[in-house]
Every structure is written in C-alpha cells, then in structure tokens.
PDB file of N, CA and C in Angstrom:
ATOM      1  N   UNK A   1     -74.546  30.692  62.856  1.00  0.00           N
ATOM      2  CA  UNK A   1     -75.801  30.226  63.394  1.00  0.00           C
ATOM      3  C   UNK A   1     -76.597  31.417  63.939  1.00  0.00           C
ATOM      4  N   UNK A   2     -77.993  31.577  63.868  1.00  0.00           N
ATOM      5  CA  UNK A   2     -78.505  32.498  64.071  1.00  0.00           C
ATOM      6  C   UNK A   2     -79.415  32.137  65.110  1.00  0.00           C
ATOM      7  N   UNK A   3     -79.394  33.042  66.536  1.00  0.00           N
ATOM      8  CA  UNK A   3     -80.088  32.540  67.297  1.00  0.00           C
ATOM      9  C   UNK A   3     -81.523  33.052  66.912  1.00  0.00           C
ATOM     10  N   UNK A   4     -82.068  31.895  67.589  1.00  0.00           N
ATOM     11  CA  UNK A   4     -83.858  31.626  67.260  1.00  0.00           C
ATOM     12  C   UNK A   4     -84.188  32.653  68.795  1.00  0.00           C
ATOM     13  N   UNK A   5     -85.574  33.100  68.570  1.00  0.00           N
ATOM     14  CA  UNK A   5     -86.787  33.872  69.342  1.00  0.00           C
ATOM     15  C   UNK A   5     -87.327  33.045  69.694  1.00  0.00           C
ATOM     16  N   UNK A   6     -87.767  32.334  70.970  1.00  0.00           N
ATOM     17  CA  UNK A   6     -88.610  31.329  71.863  1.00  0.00           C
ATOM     18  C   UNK A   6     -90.146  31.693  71.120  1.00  0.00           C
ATOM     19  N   UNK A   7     -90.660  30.904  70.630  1.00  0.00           N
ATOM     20  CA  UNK A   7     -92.119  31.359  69.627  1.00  0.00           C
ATOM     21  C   UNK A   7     -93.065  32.192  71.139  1.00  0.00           C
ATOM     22  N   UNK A   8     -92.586  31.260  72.416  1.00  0.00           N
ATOM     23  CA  UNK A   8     -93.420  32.191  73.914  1.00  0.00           C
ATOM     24  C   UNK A   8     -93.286  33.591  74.081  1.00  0.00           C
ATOM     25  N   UNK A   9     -92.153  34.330  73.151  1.00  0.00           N
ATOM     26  CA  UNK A   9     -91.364  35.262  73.775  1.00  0.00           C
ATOM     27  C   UNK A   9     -92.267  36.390  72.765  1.00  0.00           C
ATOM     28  N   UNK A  10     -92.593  35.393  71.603  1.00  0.00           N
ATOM     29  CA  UNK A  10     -92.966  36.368  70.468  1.00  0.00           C
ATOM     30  C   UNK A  10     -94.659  36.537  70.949  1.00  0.00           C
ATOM     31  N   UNK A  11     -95.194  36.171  71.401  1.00  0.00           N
ATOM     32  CA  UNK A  11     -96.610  35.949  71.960  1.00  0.00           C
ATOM     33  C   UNK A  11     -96.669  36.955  73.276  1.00  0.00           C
ATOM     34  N   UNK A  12     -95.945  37.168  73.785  1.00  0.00           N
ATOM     35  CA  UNK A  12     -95.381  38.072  75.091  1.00  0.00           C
ATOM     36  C   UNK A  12     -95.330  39.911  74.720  1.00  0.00           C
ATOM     37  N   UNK A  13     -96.541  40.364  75.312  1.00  0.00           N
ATOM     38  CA  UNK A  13     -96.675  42.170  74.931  1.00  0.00           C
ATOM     39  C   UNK A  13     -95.626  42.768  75.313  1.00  0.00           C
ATOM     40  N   UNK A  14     -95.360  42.456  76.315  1.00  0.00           N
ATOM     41  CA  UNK A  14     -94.042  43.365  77.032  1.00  0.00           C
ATOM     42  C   UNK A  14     -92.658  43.143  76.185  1.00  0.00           C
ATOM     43  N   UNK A  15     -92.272  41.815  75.903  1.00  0.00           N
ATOM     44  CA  UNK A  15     -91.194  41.648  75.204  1.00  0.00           C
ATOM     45  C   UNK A  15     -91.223  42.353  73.594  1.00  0.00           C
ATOM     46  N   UNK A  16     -92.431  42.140  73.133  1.00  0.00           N
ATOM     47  CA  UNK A  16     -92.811  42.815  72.105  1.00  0.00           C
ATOM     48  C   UNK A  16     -92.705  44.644  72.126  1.00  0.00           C
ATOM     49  N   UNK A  17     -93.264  44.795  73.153  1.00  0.00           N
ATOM     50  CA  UNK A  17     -93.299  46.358  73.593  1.00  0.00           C
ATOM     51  C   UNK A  17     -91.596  46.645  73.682  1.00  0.00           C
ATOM     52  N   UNK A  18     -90.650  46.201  74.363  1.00  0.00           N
ATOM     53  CA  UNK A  18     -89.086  46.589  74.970  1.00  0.00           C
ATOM     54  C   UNK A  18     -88.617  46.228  73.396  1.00  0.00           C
ATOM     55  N   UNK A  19     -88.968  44.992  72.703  1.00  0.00           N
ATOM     56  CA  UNK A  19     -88.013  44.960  71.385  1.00  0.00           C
ATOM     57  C   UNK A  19     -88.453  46.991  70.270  1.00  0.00           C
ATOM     58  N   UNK A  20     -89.734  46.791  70.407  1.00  0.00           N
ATOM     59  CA  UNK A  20     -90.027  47.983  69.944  1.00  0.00           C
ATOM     60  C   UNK A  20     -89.136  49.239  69.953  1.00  0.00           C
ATOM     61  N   UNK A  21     -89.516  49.462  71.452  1.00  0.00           N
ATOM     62  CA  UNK A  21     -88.238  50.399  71.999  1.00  0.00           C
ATOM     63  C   UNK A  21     -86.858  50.566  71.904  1.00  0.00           C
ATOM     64  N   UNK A  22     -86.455  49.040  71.884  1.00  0.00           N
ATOM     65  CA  UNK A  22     -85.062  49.432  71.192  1.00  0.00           C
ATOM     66  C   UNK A  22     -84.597  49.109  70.032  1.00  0.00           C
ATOM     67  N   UNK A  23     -85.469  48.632  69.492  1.00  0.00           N
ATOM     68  CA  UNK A  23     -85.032  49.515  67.788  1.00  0.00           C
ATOM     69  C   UNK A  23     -84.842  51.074  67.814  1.00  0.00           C
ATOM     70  N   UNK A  24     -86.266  51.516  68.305  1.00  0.00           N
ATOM     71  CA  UNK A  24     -86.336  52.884  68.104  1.00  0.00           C
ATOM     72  C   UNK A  24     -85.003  53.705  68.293  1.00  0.00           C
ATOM     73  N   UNK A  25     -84.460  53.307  69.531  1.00  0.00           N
ATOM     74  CA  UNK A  25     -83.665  54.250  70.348  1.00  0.00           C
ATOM     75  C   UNK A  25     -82.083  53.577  69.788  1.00  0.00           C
ATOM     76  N   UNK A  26     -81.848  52.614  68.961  1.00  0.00           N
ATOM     77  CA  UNK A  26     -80.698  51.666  68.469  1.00  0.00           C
ATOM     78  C   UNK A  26     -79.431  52.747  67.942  1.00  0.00           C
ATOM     79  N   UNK A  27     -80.503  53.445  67.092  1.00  0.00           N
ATOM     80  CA  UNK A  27     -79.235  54.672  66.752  1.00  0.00           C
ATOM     81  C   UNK A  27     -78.547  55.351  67.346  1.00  0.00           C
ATOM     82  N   UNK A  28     -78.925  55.295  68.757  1.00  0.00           N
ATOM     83  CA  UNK A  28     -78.336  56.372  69.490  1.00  0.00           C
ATOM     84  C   UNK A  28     -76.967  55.999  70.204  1.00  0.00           C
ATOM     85  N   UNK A  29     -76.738  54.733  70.032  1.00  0.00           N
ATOM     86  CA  UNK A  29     -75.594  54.056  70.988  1.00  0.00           C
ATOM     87  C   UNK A  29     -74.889  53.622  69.458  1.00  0.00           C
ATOM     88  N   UNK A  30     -73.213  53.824  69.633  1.00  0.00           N
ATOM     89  CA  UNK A  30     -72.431  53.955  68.723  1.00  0.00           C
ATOM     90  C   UNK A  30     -71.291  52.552  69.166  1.00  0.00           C
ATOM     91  N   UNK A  31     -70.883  52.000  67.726  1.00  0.00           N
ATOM     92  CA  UNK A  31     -69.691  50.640  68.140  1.00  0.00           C
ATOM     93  C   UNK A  31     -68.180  51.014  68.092  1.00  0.00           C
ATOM     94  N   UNK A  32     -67.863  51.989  68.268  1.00  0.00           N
ATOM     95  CA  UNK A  32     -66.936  53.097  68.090  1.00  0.00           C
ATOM     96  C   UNK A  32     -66.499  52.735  69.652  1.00  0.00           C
ATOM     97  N   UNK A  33     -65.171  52.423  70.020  1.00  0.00           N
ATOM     98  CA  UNK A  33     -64.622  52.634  71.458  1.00  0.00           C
ATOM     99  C   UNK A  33     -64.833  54.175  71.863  1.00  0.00           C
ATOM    100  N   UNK A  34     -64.970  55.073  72.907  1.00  0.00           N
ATOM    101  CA  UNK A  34     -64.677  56.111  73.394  1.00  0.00           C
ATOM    102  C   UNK A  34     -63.444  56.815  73.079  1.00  0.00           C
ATOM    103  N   UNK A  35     -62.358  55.607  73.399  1.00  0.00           N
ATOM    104  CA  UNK A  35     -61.152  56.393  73.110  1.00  0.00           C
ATOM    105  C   UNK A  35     -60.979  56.550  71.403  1.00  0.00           C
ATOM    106  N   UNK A  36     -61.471  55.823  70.744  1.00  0.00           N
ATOM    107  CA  UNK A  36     -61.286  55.986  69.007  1.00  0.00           C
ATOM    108  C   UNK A  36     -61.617  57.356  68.452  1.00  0.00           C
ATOM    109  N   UNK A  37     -63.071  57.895  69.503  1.00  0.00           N
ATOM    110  CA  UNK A  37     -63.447  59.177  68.989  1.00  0.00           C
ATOM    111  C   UNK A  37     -62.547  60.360  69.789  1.00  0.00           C
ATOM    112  N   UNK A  38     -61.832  60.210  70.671  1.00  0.00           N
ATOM    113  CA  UNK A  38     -61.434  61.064  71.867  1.00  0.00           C
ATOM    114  C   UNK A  38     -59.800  60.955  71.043  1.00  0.00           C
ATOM    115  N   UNK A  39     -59.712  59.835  70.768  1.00  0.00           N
ATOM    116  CA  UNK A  39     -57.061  60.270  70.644  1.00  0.00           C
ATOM    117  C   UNK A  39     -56.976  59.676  71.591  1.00  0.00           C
ATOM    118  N   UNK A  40     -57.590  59.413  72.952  1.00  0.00           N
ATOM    119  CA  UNK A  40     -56.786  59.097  74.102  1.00  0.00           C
ATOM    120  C   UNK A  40     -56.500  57.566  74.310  1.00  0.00           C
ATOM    121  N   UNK A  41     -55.586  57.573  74.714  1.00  0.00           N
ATOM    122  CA  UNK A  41     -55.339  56.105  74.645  1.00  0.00           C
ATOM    123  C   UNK A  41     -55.172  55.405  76.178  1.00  0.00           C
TER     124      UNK A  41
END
C-alpha cells in the first residue's frame, strides 16, 4: 500500500519547499549500518 500526500499538503509552499530540499540532499545519507562500513561489531 502506498501512502497517499494529503492533496492540503501538496498546496502548502513550505512543505513543497522542505520536500525539495530533501531530495536534493537524499544522497548524502547512506542505508548501510555504521558498523557494516567500519568491521566493528
């Protein structure tokens, strides 16, 4: 199931503006645990 966007939310600059932003910046945060890249357990 795919959650739905409140149609209010999509009409909303600011929410529009922050989704913007983090697309942009999305690449930068990794799904990789810490320890997976480190050995340490």
């Amino acid at each position: 199931m795919k959650p739905a966007i409140d149609p209010e939310l999509l009409k909303n600059p600011l929410f529009i503006e922050l989704m913007e932003e983090g697309l942009v910046i999305q690449h930068q945060f990794s799904a990789e645990p810490i320890d997976a890249l480190t050995g340490k357990s």
